[in-house]
Protein backbone atom coordinates (compact mmCIF):
# COMPACT_ATOMS: atom_id res chain seq x y z
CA UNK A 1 21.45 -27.53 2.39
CA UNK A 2 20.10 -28.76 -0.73
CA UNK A 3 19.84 -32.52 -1.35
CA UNK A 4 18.94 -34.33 -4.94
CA UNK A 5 16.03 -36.31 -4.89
CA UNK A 6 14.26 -38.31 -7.88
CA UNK A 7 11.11 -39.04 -8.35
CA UNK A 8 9.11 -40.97 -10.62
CA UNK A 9 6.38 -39.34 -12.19
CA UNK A 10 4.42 -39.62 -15.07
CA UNK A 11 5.76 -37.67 -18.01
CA UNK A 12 2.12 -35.73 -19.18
CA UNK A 13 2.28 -34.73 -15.28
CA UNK A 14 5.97 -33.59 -15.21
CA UNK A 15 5.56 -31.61 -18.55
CA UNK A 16 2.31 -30.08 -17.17
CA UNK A 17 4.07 -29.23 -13.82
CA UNK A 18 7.00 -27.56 -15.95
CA UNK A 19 4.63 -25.45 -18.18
CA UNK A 20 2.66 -24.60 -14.48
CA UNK A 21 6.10 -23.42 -13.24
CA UNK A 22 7.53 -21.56 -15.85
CA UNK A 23 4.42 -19.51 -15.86
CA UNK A 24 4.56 -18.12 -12.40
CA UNK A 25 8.37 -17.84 -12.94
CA UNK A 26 9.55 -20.23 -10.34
CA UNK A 27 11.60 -23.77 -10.87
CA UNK A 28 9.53 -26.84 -10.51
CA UNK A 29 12.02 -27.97 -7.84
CA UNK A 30 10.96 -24.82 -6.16
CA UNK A 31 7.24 -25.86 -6.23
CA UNK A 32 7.46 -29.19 -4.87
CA UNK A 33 10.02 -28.38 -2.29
CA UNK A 34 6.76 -25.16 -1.25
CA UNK A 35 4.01 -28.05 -1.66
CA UNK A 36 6.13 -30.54 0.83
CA UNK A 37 6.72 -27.63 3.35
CA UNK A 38 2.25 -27.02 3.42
CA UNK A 39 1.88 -30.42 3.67
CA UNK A 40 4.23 -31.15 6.55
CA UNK A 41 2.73 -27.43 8.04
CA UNK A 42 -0.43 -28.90 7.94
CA UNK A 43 0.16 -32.11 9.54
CA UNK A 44 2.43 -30.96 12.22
CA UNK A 45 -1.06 -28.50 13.43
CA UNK A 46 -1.70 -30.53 16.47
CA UNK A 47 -5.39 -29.49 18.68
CA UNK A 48 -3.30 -28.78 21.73
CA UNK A 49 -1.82 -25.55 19.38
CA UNK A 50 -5.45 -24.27 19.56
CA UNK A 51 -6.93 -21.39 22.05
CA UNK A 52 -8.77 -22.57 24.86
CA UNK A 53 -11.50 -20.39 23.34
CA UNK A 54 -11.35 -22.37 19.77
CA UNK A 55 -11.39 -25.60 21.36
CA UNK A 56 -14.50 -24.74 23.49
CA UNK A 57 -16.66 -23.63 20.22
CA UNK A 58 -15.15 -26.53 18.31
CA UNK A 59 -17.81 -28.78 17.36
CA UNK A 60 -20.70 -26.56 18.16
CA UNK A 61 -21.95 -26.15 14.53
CA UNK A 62 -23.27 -28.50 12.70
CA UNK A 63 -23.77 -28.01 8.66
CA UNK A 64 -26.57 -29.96 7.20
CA UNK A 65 -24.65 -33.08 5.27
CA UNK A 66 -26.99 -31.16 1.57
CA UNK A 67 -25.05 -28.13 1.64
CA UNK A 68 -22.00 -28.21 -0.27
CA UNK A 69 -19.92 -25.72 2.03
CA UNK A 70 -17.81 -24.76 -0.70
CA UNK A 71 -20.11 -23.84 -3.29
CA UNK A 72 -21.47 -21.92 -0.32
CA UNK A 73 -18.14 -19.97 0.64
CA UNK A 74 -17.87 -19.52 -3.04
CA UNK A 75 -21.22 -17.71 -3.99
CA UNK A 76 -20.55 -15.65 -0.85
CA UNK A 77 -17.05 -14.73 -1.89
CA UNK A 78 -18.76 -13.93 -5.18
CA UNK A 79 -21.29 -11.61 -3.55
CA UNK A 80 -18.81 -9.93 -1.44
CA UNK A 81 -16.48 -9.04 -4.11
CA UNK A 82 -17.76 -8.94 -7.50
């Protein structure tokens, strides 16, 4: 069941959001309702929900606090497939 909600958000953000929308041909209530859902997804991911196996490695790698890990995955990513 669908409820109304309002909001109150900047209007440069809300026009932005529209012009986001309309260009991957979805409603902008359809967006935020999708970015609620991943946040709440994310949240609800408890550590009990992991494999014993997961849990046992977790922790056991340590990345140097210089390396920006994303720029890492990135140029990897980049490697792999370009």
């Amino acid at each position: 069941m669908n409820t109304k909600l309002t909001l109150t958000i900047e209007h440069s953000v809300i026009e932005e959001a529209k012009k986001y929308a309309r260009k991957r041909e979805r409603s902008l209530s359809d967006l935020i309702e999708n970015y609620l859902k991943a946040l709440i997804r994310e949240t609800t991911i408890e550590k009990d929900e992991l494999t014993p196996t997961v849990k046992s490695l977790r922790g056991s790698f340590k990345l140097s606090e210089k390396i920006d890990y994303k720029n890492e995955l990135a140029d990897r990513l980049s490697e792999k497939y370009l």
